[in-house]
C-alpha atoms as a PDB file:
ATOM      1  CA  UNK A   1     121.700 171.792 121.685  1.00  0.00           C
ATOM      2  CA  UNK A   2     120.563 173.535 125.047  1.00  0.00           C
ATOM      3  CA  UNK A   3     122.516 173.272 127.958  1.00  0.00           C
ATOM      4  CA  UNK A   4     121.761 171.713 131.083  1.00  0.00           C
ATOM      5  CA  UNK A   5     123.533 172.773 135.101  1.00  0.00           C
ATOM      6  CA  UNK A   6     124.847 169.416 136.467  1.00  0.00           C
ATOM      7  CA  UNK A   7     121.969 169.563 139.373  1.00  0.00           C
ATOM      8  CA  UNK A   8     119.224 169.838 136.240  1.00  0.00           C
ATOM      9  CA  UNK A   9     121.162 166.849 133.910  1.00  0.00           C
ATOM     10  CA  UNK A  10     120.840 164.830 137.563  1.00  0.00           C
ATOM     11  CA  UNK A  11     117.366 165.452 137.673  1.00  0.00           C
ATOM     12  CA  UNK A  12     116.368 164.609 134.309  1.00  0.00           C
ATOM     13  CA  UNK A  13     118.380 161.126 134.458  1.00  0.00           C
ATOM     14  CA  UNK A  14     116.209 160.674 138.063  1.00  0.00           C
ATOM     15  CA  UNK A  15     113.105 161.536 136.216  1.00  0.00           C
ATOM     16  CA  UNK A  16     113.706 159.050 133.499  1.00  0.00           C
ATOM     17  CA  UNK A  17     114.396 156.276 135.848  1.00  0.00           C
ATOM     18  CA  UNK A  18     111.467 156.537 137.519  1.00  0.00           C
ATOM     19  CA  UNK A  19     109.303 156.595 134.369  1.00  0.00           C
ATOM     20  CA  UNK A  20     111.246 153.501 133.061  1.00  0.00           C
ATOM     21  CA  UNK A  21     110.394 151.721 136.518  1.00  0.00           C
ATOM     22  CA  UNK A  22     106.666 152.791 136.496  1.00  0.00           C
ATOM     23  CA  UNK A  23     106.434 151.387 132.594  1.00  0.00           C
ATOM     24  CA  UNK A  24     108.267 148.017 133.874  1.00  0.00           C
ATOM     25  CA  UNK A  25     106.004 147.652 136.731  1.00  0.00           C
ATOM     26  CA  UNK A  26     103.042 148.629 134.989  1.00  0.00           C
ATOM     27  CA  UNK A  27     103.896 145.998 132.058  1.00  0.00           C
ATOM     28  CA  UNK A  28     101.047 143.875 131.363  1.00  0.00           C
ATOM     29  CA  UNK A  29     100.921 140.145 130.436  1.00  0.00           C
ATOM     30  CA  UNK A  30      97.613 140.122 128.551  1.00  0.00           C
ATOM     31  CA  UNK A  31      95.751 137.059 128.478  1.00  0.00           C
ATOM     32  CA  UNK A  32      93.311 134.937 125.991  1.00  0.00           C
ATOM     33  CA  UNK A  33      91.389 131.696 125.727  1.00  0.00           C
ATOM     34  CA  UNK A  34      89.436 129.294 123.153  1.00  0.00           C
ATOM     35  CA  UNK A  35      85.792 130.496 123.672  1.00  0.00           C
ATOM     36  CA  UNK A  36      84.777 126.771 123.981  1.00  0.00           C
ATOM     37  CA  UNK A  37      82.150 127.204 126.511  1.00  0.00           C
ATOM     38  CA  UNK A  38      79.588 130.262 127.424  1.00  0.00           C
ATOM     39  CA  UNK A  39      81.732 133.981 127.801  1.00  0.00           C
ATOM     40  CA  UNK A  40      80.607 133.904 131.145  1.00  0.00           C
ATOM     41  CA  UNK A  41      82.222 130.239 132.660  1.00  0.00           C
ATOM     42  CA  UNK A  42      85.018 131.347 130.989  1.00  0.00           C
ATOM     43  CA  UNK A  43      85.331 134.763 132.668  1.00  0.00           C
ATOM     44  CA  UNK A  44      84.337 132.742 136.040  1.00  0.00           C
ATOM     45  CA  UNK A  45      87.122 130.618 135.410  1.00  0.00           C
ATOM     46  CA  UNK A  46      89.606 132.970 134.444  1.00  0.00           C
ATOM     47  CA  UNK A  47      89.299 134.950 137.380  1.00  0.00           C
ATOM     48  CA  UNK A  48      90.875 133.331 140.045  1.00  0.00           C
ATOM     49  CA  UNK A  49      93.779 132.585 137.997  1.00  0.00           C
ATOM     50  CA  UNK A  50      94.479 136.011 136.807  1.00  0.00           C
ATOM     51  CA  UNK A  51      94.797 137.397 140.375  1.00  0.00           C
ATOM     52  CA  UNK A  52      96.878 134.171 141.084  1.00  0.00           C
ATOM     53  CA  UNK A  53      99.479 135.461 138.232  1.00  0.00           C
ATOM     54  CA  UNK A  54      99.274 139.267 139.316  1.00  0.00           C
ATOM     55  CA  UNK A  55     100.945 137.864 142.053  1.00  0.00           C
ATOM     56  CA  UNK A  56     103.725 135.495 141.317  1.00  0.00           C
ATOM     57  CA  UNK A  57     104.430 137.573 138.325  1.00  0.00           C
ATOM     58  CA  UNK A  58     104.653 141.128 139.799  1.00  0.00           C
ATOM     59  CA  UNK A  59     102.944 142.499 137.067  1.00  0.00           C
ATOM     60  CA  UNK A  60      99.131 143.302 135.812  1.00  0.00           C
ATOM     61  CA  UNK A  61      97.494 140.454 134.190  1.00  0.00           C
ATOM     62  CA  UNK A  62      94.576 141.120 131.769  1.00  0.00           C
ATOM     63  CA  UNK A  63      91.847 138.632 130.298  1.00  0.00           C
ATOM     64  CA  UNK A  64      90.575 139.217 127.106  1.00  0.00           C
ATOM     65  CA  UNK A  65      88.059 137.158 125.078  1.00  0.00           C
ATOM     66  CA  UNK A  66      87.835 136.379 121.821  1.00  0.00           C
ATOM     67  CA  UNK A  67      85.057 136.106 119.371  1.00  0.00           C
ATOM     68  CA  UNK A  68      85.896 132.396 117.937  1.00  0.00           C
ATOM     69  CA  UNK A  69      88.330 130.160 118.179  1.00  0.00           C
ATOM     70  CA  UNK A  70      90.221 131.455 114.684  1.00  0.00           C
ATOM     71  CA  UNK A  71      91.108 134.973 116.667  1.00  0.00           C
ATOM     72  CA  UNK A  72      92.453 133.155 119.214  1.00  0.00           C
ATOM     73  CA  UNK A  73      95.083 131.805 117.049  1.00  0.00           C
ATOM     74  CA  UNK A  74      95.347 134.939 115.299  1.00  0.00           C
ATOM     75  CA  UNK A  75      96.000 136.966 118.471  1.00  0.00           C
ATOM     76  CA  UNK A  76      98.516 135.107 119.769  1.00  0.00           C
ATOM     77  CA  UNK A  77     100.187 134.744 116.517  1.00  0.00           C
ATOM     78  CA  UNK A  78     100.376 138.568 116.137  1.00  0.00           C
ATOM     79  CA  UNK A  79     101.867 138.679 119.584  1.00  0.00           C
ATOM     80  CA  UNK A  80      98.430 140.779 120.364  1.00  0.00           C
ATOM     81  CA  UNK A  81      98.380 138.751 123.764  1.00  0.00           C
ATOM     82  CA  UNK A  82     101.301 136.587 125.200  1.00  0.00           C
ATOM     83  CA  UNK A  83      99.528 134.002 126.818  1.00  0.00           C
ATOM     84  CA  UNK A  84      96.974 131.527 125.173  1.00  0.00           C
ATOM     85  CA  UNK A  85      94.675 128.496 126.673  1.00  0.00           C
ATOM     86  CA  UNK A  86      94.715 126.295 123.361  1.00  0.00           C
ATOM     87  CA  UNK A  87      92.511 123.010 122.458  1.00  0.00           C
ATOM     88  CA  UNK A  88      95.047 120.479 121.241  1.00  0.00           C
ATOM     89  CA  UNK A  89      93.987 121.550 117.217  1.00  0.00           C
ATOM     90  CA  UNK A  90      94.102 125.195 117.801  1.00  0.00           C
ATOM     91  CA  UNK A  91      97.800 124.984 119.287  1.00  0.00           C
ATOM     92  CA  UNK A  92      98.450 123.027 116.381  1.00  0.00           C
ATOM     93  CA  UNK A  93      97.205 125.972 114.361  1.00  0.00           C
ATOM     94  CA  UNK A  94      98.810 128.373 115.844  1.00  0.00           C
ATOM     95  CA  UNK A  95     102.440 126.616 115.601  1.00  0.00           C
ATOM     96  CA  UNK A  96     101.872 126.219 112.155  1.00  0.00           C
ATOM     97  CA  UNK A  97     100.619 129.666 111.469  1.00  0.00           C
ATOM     98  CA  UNK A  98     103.524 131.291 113.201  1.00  0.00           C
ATOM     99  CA  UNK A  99     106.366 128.920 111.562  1.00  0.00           C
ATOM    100  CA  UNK A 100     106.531 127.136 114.611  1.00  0.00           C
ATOM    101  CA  UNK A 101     106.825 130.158 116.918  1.00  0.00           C
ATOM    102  CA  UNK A 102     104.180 129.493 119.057  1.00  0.00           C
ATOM    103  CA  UNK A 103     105.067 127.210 122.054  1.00  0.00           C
ATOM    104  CA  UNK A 104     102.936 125.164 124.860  1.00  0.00           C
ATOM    105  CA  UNK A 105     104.300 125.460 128.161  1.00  0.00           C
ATOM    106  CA  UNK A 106     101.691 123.439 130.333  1.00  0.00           C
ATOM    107  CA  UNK A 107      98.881 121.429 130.176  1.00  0.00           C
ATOM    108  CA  UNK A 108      96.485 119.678 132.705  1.00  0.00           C
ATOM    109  CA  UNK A 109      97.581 116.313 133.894  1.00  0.00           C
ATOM    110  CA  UNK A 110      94.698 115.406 132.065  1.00  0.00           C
ATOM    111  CA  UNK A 111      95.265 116.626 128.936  1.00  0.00           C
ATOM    112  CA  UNK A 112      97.647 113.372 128.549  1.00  0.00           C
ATOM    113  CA  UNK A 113      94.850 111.259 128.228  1.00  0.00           C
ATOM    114  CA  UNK A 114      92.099 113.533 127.025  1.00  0.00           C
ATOM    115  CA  UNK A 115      88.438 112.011 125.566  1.00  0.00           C
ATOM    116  CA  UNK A 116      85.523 112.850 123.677  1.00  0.00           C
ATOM    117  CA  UNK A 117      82.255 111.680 124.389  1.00  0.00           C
ATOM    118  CA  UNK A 118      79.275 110.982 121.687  1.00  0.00           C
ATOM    119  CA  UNK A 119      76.135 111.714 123.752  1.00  0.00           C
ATOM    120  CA  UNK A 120      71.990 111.455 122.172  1.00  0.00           C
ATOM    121  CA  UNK A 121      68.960 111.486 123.412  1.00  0.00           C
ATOM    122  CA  UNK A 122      67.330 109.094 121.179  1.00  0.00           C
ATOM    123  CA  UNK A 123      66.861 105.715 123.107  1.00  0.00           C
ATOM    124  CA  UNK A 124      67.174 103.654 119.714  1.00  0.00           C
ATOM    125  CA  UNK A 125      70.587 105.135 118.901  1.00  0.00           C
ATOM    126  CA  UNK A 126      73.313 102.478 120.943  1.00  0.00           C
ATOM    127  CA  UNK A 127      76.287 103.284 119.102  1.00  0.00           C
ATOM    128  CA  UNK A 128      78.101 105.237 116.442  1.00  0.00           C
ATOM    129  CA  UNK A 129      77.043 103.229 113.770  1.00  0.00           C
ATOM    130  CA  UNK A 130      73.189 104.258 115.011  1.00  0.00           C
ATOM    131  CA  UNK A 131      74.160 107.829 114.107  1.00  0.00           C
ATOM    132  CA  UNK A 132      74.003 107.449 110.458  1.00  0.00           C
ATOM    133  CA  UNK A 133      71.420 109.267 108.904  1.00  0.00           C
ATOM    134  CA  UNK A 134      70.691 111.354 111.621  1.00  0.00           C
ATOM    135  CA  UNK A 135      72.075 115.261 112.415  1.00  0.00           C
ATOM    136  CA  UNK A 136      74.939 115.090 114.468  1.00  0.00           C
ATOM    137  CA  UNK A 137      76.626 118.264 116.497  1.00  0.00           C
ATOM    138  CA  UNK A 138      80.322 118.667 116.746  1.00  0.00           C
ATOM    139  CA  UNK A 139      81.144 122.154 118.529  1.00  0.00           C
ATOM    140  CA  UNK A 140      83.550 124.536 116.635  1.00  0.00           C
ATOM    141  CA  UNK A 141      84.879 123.122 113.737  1.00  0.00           C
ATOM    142  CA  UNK A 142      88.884 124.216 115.187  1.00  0.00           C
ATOM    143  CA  UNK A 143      87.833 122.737 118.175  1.00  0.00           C
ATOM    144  CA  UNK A 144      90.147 119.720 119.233  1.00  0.00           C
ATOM    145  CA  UNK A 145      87.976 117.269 121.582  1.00  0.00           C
ATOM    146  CA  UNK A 146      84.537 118.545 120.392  1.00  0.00           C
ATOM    147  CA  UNK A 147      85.412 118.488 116.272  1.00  0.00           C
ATOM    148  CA  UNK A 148      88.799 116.708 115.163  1.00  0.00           C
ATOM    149  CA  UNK A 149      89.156 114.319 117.410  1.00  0.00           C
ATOM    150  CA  UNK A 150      85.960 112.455 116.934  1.00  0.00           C
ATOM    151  CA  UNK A 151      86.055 113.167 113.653  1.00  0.00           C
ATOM    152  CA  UNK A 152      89.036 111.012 113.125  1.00  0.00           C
ATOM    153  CA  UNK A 153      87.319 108.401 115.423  1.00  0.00           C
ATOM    154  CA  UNK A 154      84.608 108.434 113.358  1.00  0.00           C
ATOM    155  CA  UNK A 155      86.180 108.529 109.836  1.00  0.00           C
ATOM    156  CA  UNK A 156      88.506 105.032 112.015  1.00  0.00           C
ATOM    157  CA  UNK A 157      85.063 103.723 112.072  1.00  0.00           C
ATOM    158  CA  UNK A 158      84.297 103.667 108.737  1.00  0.00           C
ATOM    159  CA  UNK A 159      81.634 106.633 109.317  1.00  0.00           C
ATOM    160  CA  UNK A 160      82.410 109.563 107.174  1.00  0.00           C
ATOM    161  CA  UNK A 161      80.254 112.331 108.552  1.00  0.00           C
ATOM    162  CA  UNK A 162      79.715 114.371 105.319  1.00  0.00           C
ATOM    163  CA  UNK A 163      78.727 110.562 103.343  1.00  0.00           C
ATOM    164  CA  UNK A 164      77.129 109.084 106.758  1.00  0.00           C
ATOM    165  CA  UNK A 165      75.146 111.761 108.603  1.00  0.00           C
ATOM    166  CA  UNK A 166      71.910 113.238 107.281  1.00  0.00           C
ATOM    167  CA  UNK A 167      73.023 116.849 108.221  1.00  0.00           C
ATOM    168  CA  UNK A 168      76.433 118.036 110.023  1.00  0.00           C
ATOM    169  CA  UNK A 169      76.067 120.855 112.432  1.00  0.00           C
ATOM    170  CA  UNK A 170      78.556 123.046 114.420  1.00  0.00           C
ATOM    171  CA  UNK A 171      77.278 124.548 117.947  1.00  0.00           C
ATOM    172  CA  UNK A 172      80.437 126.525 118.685  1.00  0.00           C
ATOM    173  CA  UNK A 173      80.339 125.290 121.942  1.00  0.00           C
ATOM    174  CA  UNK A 174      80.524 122.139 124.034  1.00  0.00           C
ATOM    175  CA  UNK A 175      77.815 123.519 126.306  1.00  0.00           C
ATOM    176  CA  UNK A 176      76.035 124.182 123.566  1.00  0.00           C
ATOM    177  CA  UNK A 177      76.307 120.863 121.895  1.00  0.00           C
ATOM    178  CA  UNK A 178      74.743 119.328 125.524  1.00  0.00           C
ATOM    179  CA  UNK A 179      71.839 122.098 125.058  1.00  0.00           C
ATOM    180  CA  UNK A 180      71.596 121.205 121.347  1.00  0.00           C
ATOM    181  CA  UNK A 181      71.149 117.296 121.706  1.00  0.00           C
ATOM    182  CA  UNK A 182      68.768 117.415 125.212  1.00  0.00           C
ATOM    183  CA  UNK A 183      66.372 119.686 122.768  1.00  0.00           C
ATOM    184  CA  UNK A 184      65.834 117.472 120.659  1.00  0.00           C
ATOM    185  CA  UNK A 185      67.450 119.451 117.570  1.00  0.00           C
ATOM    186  CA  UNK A 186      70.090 117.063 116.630  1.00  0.00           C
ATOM    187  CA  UNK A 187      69.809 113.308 117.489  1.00  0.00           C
ATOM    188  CA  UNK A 188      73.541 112.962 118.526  1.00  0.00           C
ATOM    189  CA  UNK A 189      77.079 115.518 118.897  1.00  0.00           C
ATOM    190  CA  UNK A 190      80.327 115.369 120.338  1.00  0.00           C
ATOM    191  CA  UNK A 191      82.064 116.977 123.064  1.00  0.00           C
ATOM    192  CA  UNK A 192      84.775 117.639 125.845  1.00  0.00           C
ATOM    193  CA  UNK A 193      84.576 114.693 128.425  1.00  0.00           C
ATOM    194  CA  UNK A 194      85.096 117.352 131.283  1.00  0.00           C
ATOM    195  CA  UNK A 195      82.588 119.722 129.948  1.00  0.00           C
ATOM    196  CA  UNK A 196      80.266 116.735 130.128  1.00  0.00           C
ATOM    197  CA  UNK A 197      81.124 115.608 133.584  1.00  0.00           C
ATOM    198  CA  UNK A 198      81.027 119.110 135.042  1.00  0.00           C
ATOM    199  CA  UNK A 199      77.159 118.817 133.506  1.00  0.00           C
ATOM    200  CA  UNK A 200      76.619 115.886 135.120  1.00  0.00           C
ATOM    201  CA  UNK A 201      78.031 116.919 138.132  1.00  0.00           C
ATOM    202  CA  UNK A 202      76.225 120.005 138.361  1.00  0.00           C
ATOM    203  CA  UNK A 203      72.946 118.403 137.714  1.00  0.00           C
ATOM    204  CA  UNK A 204      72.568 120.753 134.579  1.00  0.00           C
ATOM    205  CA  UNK A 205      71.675 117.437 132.106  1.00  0.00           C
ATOM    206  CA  UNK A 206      69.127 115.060 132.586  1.00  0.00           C
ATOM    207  CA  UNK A 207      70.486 111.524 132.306  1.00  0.00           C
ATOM    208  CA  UNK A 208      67.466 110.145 131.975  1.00  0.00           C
ATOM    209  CA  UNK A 209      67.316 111.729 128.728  1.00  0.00           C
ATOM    210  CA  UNK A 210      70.626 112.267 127.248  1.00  0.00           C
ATOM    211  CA  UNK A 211      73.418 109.753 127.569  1.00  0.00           C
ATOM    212  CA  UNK A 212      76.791 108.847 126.635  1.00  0.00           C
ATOM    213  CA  UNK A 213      76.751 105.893 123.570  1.00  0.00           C
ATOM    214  CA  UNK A 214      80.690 106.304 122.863  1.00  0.00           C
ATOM    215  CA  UNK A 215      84.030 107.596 125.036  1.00  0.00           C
ATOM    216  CA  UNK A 216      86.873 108.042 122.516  1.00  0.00           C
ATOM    217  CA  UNK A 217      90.449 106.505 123.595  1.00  0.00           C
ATOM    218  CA  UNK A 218      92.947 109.049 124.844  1.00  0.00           C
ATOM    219  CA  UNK A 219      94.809 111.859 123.366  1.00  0.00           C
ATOM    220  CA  UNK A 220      96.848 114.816 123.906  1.00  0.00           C
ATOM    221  CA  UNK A 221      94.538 118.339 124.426  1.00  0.00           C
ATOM    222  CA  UNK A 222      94.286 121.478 126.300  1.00  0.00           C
ATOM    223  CA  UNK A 223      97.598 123.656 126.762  1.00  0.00           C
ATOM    224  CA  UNK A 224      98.580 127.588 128.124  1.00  0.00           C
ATOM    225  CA  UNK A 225     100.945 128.533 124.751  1.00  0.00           C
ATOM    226  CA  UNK A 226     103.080 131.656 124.396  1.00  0.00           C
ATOM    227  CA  UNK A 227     104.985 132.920 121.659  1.00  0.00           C
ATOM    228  CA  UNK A 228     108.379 132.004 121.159  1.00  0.00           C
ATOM    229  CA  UNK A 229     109.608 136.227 121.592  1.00  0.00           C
ATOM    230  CA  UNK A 230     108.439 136.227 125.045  1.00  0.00           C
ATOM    231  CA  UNK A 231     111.685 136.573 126.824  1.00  0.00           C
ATOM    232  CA  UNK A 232     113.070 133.420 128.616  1.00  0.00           C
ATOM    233  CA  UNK A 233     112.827 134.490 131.867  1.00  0.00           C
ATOM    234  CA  UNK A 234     108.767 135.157 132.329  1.00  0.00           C
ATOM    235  CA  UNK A 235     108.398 132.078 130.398  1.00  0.00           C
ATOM    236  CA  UNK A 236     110.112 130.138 133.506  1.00  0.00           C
ATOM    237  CA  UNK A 237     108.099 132.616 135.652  1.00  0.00           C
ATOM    238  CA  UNK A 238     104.891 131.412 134.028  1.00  0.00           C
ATOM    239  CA  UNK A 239     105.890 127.996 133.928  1.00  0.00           C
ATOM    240  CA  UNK A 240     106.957 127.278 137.472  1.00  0.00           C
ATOM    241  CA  UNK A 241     103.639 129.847 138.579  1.00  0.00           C
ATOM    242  CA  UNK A 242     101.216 126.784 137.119  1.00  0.00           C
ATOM    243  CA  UNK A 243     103.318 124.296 138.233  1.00  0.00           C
ATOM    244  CA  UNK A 244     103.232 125.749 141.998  1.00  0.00           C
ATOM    245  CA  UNK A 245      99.866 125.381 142.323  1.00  0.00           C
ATOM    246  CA  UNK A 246      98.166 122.922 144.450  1.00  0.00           C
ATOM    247  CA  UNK A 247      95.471 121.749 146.046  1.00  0.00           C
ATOM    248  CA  UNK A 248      96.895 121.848 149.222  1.00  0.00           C
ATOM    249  CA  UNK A 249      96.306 125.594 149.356  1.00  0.00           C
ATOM    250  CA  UNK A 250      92.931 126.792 149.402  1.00  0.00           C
ATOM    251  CA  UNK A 251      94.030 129.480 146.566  1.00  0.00           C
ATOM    252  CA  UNK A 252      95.430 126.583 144.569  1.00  0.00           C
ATOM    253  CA  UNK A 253      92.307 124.176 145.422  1.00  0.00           C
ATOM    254  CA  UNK A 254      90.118 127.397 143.781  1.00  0.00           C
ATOM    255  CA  UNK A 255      92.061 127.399 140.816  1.00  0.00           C
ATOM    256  CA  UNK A 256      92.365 123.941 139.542  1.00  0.00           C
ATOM    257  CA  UNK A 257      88.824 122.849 140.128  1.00  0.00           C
ATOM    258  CA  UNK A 258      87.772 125.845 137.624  1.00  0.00           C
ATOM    259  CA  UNK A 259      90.060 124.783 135.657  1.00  0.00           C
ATOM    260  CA  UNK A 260      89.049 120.916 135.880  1.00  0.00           C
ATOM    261  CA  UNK A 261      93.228 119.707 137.034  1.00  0.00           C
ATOM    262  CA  UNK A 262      94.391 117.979 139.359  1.00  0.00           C
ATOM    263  CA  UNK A 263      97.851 119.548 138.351  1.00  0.00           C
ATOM    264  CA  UNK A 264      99.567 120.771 135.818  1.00  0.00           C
ATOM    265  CA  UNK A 265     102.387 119.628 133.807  1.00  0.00           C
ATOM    266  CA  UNK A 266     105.759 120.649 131.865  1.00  0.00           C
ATOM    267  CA  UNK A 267     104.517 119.871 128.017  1.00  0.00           C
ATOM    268  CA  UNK A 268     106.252 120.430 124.582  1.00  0.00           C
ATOM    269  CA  UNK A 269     104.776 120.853 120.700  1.00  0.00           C
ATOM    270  CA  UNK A 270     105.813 117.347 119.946  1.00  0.00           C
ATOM    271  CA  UNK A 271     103.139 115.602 122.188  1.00  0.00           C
ATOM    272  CA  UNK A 272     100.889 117.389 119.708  1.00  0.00           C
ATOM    273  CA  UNK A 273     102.226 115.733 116.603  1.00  0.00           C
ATOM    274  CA  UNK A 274      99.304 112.882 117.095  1.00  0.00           C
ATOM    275  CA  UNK A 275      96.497 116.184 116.720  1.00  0.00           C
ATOM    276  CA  UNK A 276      98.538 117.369 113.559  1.00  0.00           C
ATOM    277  CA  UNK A 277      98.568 114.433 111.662  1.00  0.00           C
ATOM    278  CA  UNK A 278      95.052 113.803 112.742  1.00  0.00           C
ATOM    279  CA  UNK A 279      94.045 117.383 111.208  1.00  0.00           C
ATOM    280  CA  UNK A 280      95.835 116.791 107.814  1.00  0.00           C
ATOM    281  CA  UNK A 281      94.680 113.089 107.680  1.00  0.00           C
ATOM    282  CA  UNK A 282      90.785 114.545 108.023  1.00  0.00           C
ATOM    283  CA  UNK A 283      91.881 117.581 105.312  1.00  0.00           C
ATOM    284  CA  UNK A 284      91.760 120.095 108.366  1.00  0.00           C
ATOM    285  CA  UNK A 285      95.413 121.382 108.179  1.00  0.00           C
END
């Protein structure tokens, strides 16, 4: 064992200090989302909040995308990010996956009463019923609002898609489900109302030509999930960091209109038992 002067054994214990407090404050909460729209909203949205974090967390915040919505699951399962935005189904997923150690801290007021929309641009199609024998769209097949959900509705309807539709097809994405349907390459698909009203807000779809023939009824969606190893206190830190913000402040304002909220809202794996018995009830799960 060498031997160390007192002055040299003080200086080591200083120098180790200091390296632990540079690797604390250079700790970094890494970051993921559902690619259910194009890689560049999503970076645009993702943004704004990132910085917003940086700051009430005291810590770097990274974004990282994903390839499909299965490695989003898969990442935050393997603890290879700590922070997930989930679609009802892929939360449900991801609990399931991890033995129920993956846990939704907030959602979008919104997300309490979530909806699909069926849209078409075929002006003899009126309802669902009108969409048998044609090619319908749903968006990723894990995807809550643009896949399970109006599955279910659907299969309540007495329409099974796979008996019902001349040909099933999966856009990955709500935007490209809109796309998809306005070019005349499916007569009908299914999507995120707020991806659909953003369109029509923008002026991005032509509503002279596509239209909405069906709004689903409500249902729990959209939620930011961590794993259950994350220590206690960054989860309150995360949690009280999306429940501070507000439109009030023009930071805040920024934030929530990317993200489509008004607010958000304390939420918990049991308002998500409605998506899981949805997903084994359509052979999903």
């Amino acid at each position: 064992m060498p031997k160390y002067t007192p002055i040299l054994k003080t200086l080591i214990a200083c120098t180790l200090f200091t390296v632990g407090a540079l690797s604390q404050a250079q700790q970094v909460l890494r970051v993921t989302a559902i690619p259910d729209e194009s890689p560049t909203e999503l970076a645009r949205k993702a943004g704004p909040l990132i910085k917003y974090l940086e700051g009430k967390l005291n810590m770097k915040v990274e974004y990282t995308p994903v390839t499909d919505y299965a490695a989003a699951v898969e990442t935050l399962v393997n603890k290879k990010v700590d922070l997930a935005w989930f679609g009802g189904f892929t939360f449900v997923q991801a609990n399931v996956r991890s033995g129920g150690k993956v846990m939704p801290l907030v959602q979008r007021e919104e997300d309490e009463r979530f909806r699909s929309v069926f849209i078409t641009s075929e002006p003899a199609i009126q309802s669902l019923a009108d969409l048998k024998g044609k090619d319908v769209s749903f968006g990723s097949q894990s995807s809550t609002s643009g896949h399970l959900m109006p599955r279910s509705f659907l299969l309540q309807a007495k329409i099974d898609p796979e008996k019902d539709f001349k040909r099933v097809a999966y856009s990955g994405a709500h935007d490209a489900t809109i796309a998809a349907v306005a070019a005349g390459k499916v007569q009908g698909g299914a999507l995120n109302i707020s991806v659909w009203e953003k369109f029509v807000a923008d002026k991005k779809v032509d509503l002279s030509k596509v239209r909405v023939i069906y709004t689903t009824p409500a249902y729990y969606d959209y939620n930011w999930s961590v794993h259950a190893d994350m220590p206690q206190a960054l989860r309150d830190k995360l949690t009280q960091a999306f429940l501070a913000l507000s439109r009030d402040t023009a930071e805040g304002k920024e934030i929530l209109e990317l993200q489509r909220a008004t607010r958000f809202v304390p939420t918990k794996a049991d308002n998500y038992k409605g998506i899981e018995a949805a997903a084994r009830s359509a052979g999903l799960l």
